[in-house]
C-alpha atoms as a PDB file:
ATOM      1  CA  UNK A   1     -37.440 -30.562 -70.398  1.00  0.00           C
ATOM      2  CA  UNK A   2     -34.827 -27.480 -70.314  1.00  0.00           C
ATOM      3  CA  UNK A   3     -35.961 -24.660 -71.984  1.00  0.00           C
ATOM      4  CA  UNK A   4     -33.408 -23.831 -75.067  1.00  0.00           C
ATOM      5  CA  UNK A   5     -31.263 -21.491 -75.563  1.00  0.00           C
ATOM      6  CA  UNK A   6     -33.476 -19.442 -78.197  1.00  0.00           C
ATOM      7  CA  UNK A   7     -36.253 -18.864 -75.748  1.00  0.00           C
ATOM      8  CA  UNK A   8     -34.223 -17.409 -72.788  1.00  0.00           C
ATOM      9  CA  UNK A   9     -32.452 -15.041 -75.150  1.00  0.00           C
ATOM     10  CA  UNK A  10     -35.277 -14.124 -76.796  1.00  0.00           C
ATOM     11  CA  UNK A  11     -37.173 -13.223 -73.089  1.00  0.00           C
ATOM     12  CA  UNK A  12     -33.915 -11.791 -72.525  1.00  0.00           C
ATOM     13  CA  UNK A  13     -34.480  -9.603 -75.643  1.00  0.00           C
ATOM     14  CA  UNK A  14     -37.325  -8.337 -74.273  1.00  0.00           C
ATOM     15  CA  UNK A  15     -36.593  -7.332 -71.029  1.00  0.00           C
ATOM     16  CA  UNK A  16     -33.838  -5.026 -72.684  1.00  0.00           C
ATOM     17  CA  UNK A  17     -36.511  -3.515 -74.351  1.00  0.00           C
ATOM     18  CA  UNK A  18     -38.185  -2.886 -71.534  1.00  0.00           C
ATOM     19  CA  UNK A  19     -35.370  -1.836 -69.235  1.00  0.00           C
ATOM     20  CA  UNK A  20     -34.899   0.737 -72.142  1.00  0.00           C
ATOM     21  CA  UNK A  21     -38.608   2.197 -72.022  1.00  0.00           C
ATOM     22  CA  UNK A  22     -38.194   2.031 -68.012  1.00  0.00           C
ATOM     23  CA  UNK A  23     -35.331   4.474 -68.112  1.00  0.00           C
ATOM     24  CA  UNK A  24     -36.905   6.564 -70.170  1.00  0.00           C
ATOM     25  CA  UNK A  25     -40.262   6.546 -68.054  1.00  0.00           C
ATOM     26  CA  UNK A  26     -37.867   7.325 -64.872  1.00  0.00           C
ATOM     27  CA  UNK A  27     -35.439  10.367 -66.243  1.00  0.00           C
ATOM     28  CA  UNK A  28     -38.014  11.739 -68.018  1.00  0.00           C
ATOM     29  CA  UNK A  29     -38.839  15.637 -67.713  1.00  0.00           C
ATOM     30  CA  UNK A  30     -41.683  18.454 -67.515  1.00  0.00           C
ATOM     31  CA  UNK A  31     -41.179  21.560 -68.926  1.00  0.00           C
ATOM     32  CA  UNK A  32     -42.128  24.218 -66.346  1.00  0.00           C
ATOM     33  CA  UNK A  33     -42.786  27.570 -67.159  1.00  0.00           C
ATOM     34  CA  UNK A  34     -41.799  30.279 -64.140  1.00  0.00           C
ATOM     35  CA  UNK A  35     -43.605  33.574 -65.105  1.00  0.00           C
ATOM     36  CA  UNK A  36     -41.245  35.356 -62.960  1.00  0.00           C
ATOM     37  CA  UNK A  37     -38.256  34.770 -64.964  1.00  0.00           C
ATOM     38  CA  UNK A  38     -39.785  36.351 -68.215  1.00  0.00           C
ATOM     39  CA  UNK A  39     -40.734  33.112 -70.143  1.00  0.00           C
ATOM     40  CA  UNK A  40     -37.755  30.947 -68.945  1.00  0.00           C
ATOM     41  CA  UNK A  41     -38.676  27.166 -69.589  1.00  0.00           C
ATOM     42  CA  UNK A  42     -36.733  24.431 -66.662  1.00  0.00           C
ATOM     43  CA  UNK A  43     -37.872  20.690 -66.353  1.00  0.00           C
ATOM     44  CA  UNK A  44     -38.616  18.682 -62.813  1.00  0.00           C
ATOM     45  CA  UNK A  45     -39.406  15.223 -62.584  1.00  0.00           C
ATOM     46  CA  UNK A  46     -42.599  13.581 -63.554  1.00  0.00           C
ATOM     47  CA  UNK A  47     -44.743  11.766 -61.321  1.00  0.00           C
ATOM     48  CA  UNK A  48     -43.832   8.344 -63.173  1.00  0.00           C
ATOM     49  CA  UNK A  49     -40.055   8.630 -62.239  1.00  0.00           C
ATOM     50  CA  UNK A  50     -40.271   7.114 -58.705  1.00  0.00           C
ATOM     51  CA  UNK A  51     -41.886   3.045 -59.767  1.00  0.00           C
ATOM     52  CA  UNK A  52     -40.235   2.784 -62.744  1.00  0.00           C
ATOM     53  CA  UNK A  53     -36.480   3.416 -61.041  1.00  0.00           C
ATOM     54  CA  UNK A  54     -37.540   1.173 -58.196  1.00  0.00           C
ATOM     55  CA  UNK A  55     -38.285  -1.415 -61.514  1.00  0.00           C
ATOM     56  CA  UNK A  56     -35.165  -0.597 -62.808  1.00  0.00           C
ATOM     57  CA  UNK A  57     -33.180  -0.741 -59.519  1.00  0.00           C
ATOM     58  CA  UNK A  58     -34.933  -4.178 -59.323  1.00  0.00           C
ATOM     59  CA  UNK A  59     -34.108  -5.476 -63.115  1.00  0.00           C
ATOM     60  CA  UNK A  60     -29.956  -4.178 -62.777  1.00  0.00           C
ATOM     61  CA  UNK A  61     -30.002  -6.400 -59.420  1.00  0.00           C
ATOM     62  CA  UNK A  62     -31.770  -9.668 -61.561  1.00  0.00           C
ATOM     63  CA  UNK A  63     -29.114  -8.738 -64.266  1.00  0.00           C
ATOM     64  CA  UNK A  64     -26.187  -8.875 -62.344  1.00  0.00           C
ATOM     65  CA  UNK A  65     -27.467 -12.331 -60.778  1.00  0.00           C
ATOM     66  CA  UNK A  66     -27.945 -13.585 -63.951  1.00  0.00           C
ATOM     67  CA  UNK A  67     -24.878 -12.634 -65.108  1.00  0.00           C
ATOM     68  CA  UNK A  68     -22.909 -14.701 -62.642  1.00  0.00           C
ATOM     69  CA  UNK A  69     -25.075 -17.405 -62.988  1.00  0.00           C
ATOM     70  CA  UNK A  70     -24.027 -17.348 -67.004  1.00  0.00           C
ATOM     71  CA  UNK A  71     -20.022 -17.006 -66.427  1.00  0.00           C
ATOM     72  CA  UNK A  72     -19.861 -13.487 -67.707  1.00  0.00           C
ATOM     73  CA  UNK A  73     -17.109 -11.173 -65.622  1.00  0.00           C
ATOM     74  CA  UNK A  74     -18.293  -7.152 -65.631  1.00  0.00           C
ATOM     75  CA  UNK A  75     -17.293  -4.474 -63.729  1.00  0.00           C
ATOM     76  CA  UNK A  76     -19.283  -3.230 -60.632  1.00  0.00           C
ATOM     77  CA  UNK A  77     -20.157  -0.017 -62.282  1.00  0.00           C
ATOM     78  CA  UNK A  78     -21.421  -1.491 -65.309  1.00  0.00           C
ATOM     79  CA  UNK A  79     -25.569  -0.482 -65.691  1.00  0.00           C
ATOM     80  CA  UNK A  80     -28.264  -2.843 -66.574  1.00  0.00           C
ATOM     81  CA  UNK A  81     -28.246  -1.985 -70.116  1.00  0.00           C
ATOM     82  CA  UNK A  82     -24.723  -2.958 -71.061  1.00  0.00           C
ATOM     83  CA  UNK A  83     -25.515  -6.159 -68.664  1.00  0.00           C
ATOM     84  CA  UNK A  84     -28.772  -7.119 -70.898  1.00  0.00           C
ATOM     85  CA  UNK A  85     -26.365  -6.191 -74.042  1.00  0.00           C
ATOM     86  CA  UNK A  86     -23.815  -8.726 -72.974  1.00  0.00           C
ATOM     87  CA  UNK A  87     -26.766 -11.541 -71.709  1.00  0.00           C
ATOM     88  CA  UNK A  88     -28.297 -10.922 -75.186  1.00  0.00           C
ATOM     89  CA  UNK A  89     -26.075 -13.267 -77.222  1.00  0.00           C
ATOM     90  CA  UNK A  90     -26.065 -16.938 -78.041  1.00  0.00           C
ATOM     91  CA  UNK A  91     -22.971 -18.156 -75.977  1.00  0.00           C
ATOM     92  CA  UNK A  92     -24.469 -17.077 -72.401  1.00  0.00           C
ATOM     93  CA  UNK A  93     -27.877 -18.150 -73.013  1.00  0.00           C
ATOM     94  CA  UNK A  94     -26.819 -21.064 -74.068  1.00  0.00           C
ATOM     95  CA  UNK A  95     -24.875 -21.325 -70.486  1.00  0.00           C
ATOM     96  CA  UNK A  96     -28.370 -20.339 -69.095  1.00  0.00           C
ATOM     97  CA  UNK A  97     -30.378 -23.237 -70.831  1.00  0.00           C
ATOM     98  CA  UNK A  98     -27.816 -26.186 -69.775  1.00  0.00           C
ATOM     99  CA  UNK A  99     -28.218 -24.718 -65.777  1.00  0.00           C
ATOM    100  CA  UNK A 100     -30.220 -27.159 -63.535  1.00  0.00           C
ATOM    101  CA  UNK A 101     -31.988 -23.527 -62.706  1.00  0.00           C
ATOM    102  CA  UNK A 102     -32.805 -22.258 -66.344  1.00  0.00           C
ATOM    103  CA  UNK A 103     -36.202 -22.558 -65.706  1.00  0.00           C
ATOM    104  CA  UNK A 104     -36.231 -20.664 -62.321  1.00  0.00           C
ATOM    105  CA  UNK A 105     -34.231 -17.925 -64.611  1.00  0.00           C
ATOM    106  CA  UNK A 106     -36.725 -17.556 -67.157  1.00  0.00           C
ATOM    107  CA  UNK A 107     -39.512 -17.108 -64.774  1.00  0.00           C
ATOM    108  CA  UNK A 108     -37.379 -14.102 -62.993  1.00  0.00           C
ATOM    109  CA  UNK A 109     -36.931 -12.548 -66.542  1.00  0.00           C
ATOM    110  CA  UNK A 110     -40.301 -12.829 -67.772  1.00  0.00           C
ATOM    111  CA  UNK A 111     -41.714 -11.456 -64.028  1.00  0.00           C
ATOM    112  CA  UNK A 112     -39.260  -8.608 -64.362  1.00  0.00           C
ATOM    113  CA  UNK A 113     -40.785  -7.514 -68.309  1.00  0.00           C
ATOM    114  CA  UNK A 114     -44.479  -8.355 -67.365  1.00  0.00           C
ATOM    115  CA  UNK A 115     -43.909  -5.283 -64.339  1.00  0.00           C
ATOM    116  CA  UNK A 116     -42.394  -3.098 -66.968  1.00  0.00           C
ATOM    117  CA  UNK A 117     -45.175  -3.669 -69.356  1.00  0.00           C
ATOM    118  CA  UNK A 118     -47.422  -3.189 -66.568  1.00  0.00           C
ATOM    119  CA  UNK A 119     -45.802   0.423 -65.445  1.00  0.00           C
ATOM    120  CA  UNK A 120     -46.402   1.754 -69.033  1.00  0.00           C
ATOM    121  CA  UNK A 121     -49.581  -0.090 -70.038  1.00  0.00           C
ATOM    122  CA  UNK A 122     -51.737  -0.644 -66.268  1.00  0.00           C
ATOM    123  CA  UNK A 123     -53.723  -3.219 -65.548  1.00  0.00           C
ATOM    124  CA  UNK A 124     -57.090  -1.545 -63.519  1.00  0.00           C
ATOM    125  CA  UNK A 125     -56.826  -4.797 -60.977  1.00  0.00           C
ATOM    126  CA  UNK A 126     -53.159  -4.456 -59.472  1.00  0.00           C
ATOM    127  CA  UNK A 127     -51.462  -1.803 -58.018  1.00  0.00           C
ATOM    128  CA  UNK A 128     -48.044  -1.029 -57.341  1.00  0.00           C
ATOM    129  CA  UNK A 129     -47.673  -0.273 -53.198  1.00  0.00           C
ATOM    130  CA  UNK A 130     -44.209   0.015 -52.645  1.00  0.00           C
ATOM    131  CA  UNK A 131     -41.310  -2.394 -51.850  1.00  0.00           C
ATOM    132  CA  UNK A 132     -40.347  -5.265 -50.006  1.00  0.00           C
ATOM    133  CA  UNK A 133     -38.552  -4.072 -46.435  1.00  0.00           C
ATOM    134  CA  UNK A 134     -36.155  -6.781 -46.900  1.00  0.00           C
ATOM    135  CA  UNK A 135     -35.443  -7.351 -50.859  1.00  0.00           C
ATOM    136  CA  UNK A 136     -36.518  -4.275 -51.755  1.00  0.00           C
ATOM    137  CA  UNK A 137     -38.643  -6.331 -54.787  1.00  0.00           C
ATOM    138  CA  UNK A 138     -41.522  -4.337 -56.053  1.00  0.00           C
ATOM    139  CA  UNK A 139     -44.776  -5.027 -54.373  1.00  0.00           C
ATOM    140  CA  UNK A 140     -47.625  -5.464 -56.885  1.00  0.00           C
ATOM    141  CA  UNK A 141     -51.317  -6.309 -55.238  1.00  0.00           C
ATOM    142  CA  UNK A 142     -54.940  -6.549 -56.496  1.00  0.00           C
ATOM    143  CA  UNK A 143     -56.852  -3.533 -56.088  1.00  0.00           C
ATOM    144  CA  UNK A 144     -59.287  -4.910 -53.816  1.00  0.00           C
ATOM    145  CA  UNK A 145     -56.690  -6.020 -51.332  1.00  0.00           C
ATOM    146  CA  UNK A 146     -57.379  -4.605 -47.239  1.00  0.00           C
ATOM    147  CA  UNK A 147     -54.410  -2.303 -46.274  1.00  0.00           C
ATOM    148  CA  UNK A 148     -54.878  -4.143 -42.949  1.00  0.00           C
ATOM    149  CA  UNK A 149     -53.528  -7.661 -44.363  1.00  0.00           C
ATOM    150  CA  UNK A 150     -50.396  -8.813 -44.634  1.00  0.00           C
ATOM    151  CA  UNK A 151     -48.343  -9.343 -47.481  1.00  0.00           C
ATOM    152  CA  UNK A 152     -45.951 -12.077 -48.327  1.00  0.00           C
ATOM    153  CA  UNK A 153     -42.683 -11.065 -50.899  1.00  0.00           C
ATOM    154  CA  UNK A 154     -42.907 -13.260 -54.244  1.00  0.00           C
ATOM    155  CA  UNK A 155     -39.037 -12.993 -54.095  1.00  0.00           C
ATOM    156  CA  UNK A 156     -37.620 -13.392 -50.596  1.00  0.00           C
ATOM    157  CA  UNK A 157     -40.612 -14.934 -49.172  1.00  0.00           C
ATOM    158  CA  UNK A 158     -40.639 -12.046 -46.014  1.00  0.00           C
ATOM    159  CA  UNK A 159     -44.087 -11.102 -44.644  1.00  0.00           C
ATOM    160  CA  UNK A 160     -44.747  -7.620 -43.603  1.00  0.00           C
ATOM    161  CA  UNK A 161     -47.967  -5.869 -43.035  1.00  0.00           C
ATOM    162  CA  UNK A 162     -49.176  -4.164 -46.413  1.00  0.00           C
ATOM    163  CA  UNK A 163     -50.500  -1.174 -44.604  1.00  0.00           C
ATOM    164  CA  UNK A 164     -46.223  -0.477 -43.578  1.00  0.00           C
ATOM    165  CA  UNK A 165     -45.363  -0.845 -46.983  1.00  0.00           C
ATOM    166  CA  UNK A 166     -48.060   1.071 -48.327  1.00  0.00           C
ATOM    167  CA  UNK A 167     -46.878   3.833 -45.576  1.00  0.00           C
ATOM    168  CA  UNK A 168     -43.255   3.654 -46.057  1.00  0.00           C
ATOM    169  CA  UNK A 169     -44.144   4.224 -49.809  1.00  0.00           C
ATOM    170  CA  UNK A 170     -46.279   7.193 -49.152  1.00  0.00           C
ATOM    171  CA  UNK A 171     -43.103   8.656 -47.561  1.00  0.00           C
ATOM    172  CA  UNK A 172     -41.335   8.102 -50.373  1.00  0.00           C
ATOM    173  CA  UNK A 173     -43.313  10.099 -52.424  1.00  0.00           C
ATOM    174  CA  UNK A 174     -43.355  13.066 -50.218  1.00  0.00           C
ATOM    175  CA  UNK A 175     -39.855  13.265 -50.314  1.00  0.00           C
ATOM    176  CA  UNK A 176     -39.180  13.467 -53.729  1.00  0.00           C
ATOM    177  CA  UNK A 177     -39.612  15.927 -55.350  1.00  0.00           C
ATOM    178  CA  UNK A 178     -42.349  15.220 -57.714  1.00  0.00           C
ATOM    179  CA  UNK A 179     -43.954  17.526 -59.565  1.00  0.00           C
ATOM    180  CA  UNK A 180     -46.971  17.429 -62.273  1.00  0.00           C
ATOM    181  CA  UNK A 181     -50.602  18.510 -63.318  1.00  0.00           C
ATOM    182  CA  UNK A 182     -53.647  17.669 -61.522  1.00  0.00           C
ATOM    183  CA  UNK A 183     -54.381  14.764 -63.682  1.00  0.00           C
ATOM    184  CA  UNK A 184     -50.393  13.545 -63.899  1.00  0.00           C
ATOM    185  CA  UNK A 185     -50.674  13.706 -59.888  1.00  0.00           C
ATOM    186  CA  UNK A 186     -53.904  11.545 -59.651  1.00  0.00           C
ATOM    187  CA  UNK A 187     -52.809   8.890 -61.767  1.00  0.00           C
ATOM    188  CA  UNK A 188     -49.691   8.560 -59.550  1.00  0.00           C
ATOM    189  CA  UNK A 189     -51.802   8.090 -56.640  1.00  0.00           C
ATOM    190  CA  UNK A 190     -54.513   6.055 -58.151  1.00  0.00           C
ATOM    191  CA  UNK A 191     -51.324   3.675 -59.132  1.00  0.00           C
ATOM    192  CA  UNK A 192     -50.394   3.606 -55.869  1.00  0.00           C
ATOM    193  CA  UNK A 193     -53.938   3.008 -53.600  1.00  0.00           C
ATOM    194  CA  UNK A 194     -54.465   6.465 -52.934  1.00  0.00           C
ATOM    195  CA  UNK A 195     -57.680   8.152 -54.595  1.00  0.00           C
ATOM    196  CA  UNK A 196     -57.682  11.760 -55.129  1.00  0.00           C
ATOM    197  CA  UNK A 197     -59.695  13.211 -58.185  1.00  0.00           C
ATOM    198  CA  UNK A 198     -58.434  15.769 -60.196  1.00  0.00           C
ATOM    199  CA  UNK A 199     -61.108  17.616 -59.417  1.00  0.00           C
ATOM    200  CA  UNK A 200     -60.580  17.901 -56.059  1.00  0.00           C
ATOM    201  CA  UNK A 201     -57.155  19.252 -56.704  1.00  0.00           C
ATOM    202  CA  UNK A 202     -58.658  22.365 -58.490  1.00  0.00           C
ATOM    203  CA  UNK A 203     -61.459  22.990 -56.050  1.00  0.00           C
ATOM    204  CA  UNK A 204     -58.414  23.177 -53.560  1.00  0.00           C
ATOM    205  CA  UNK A 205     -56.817  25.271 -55.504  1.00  0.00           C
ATOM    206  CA  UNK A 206     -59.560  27.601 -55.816  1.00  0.00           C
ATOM    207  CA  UNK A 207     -60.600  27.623 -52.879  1.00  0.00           C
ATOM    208  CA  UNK A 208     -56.927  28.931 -52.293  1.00  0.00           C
ATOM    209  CA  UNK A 209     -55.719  25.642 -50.185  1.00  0.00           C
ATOM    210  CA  UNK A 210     -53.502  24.505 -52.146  1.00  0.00           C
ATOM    211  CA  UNK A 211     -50.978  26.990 -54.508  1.00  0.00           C
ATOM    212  CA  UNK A 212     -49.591  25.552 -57.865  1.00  0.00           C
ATOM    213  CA  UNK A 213     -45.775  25.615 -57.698  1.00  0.00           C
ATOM    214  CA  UNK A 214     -45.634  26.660 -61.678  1.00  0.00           C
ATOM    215  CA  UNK A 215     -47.297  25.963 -64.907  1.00  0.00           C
ATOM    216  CA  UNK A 216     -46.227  23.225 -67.581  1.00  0.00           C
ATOM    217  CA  UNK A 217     -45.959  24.732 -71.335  1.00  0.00           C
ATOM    218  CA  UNK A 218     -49.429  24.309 -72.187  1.00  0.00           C
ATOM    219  CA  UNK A 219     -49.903  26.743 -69.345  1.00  0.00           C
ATOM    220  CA  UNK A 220     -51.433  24.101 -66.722  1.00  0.00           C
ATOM    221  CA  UNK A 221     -50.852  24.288 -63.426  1.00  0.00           C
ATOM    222  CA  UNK A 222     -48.673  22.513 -61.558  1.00  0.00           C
ATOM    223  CA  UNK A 223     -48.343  20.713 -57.870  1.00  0.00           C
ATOM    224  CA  UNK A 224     -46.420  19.545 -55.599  1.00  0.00           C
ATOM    225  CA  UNK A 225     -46.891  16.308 -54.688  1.00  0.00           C
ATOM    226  CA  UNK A 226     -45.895  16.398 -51.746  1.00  0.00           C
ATOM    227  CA  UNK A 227     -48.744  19.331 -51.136  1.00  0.00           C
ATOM    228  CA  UNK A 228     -50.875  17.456 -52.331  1.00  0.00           C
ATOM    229  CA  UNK A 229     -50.265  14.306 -50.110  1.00  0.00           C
ATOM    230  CA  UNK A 230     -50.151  16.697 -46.985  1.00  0.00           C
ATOM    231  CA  UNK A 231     -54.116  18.538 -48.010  1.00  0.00           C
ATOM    232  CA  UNK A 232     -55.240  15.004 -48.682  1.00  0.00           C
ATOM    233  CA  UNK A 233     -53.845  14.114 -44.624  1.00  0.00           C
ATOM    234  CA  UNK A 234     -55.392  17.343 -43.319  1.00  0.00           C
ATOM    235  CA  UNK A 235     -59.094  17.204 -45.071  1.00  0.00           C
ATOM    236  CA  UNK A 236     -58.906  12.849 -43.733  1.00  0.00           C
ATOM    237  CA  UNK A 237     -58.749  14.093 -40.235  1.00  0.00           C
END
């Protein structure tokens, strides 16, 4: 039985919505307030930024597939959202549902919205480590899972060990950029396999290891994450 036209525009529905709350989750901004400019307030990325744009990256990709597969012509500059606006309407889901494939499509939509939902609501068992070498899919793995197994992409099928994934991810993050508090930091980290406690970060900081790059306009302080990555390397030795 093909599932109707209804039901893949209303999953299609929903992964708009969630495409929208992913872009907002990935340009979204910390105030920063530098002392030595006499009050001036600037913004820096926030530690959420860097999984939901790989999400997003990954949805525009599914959009553009699905597009084709519906008969819709778009331009190659044209973003996910105006994509999902243009899949959102009776005549291409109704393409969708008459496809040999349509149920094939709805399981890619409804994978795509269950990550997004997952990015802004976690689940405690499943973490996100990085992304596949080869698709560049996000990888998503429960939280009891050995760095030193492998791991097989839900997408593209390609198996690569998790602990290169998990390392090439690291990387990532110490290259960009990120900024937040203590506890903005650890929850990162925690996402991502990587256990810090905010507490450590202030002992550190006490004990004059690590220097907070500003404060935030509640007057926290606030880290680099990349210094924090870097202590974490130097205290595991």
């Amino acid at each position: 039985m093909q599932p109707d036209a209804n039901r893949i525009q209303h999953d299609i529905h929903d992964l708009r919505d969630q495409a929208a709350t992913l872009d907002a989750l990935a340009t979204r901004r910390i105030k920063i307030h530098h002392d030595h400019t006499h009050g001036h307030m600037s913004s820096a990325p926030t530690p959420l930024n860097l999984p939901a744009a790989d999400l997003l990256d990954q949805i525009h990709a599914l959009a553009r597939r699905i597009a084709h597969a519906a008969g819709l012509h778009f331009g190659r500059g044209m973003d996910v959202h105006a994509l999902l606006k243009g899949l959102d309407r009776p005549e291409p889901c109704e393409t969708l549902a008459a496809r040999g494939d349509a149920w094939d499509i709805v399981r890619l939509v409804d994978d795509a919205a269950w990550h997004a939902r997952h990015l802004t609501d976690p689940s405690p068992s499943l973490r996100y480590a990085g992304i596949c070498p080869r698709c560049r899919s996000g990888v998503w793995i429960p939280e009891t899972q050995p760095s030193t197994t492998d791991h097989r992409c839900t997408e593209c099928g390609h198996v690569e060990p998790l602990d290169t994934i998990t390392q090439a991810h690291e990387l990532r993050l110490l290259t960009s950029g990120t900024v937040g508090t203590a506890a903005d930091l650890c929850h990162l980290l925690r996402a991502c396999g990587i256990t810090i406690k905010r507490n450590t970060i202030t002992q550190w900081r006490k004990r004059k290891r690590i220097t907070p790059v500003d404060k935030d306009d509640q007057g926290r302080p606030v880290y680099a994450l990349a210094d924090v990555l870097l202590l974490r390397r130097a205290v595991d030795r």
